[in-house]
Protein backbone atom coordinates (compact mmCIF):
# COMPACT_ATOMS: atom_id res chain seq x y z
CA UNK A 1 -26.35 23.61 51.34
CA UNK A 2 -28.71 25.76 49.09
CA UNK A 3 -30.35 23.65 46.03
CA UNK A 4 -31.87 24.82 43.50
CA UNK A 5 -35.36 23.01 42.13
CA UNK A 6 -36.41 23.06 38.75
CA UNK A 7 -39.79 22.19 36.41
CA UNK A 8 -41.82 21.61 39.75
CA UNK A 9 -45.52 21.07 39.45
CA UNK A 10 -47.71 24.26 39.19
CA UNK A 11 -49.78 23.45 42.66
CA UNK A 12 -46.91 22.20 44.38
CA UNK A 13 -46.83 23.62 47.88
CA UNK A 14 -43.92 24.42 50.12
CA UNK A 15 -44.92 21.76 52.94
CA UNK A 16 -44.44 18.73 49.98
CA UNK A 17 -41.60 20.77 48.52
CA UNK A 18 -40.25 20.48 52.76
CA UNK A 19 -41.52 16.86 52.45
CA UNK A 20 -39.85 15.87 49.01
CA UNK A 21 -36.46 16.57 50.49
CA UNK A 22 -36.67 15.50 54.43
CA UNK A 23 -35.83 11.87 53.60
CA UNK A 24 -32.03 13.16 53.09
CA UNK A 25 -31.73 15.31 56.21
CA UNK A 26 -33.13 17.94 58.20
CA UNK A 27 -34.77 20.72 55.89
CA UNK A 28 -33.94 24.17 56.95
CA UNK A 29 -36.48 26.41 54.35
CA UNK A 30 -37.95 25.62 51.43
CA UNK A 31 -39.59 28.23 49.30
CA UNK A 32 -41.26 28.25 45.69
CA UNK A 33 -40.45 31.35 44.00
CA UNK A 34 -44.07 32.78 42.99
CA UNK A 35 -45.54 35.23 40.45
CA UNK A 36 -46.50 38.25 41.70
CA UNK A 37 -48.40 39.79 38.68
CA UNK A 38 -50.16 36.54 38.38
CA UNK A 39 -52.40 35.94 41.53
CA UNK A 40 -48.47 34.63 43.35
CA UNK A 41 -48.62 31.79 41.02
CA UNK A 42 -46.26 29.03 41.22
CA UNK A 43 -43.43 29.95 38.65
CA UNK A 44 -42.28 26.37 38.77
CA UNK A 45 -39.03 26.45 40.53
CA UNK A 46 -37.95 26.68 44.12
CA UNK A 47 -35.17 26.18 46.74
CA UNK A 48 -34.60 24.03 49.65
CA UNK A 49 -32.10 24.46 52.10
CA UNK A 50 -30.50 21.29 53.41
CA UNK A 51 -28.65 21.45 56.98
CA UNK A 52 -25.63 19.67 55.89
CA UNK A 53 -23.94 18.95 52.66
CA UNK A 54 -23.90 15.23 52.53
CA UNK A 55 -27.84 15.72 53.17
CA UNK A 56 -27.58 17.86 49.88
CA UNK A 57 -25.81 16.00 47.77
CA UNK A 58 -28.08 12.62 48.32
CA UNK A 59 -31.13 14.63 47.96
CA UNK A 60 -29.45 15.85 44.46
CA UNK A 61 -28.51 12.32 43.41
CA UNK A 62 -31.81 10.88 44.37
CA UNK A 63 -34.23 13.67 43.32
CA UNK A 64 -32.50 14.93 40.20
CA UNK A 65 -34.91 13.44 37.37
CA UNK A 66 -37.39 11.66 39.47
CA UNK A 67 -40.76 12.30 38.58
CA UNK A 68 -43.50 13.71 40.50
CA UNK A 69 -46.95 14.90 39.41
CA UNK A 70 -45.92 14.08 35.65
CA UNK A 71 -42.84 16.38 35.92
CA UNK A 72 -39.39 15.58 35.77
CA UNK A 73 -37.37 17.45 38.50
CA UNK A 74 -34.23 19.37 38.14
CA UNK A 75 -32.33 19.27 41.00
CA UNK A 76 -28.65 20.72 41.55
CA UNK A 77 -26.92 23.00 44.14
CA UNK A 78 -27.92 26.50 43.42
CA UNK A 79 -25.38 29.19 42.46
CA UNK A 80 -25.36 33.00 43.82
CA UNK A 81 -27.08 35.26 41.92
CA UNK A 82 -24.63 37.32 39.78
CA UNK A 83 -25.06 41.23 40.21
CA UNK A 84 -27.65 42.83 37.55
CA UNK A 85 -27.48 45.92 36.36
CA UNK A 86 -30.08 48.27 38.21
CA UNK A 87 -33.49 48.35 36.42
CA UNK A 88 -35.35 52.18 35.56
């Protein structure tokens, strides 16, 4: 199960992002989406991949809203990306 993670703290890294999450179940990535134009910056969001989806959905329940580092974390399962229109 893919989840997306929103309003994560700035200097979050992507071992505690890992280590948020692997109280629910085995963690198969997690990755913070970065800025590139700003010295790969944290942009605040990320994704975690959860093995199975009852791991998921308790992660979801028990992480949605709980605070860490001052922020309050938005956690739900992440949709696919709909297709954009090429950029020129």
């Amino acid at each position: 199960m893919n989840i997306h993670v929103g309003n994560l703290p700035y200097k979050m890294t992507e071992e505690e992002l890992e280590a948020t999450f692997a109280p629910y179940g085995v963690v198969k990535s997690a990755k913070i989406i970065t800025d590139r134009e700003n010295n790969n910056r944290s942009k605040g969001f990320g994704f975690v991949e959860m093995e199975s989806q009852e791991a998921g959905n308790e992660a979801i329940e028990q992480l949605n809203g709980k605070e860490v580092d001052g922020r309050e974390l938005r956690v739900n399962e992440a949709r696919s990306r709909e297709p954009r229109p090429p950029r020129y």
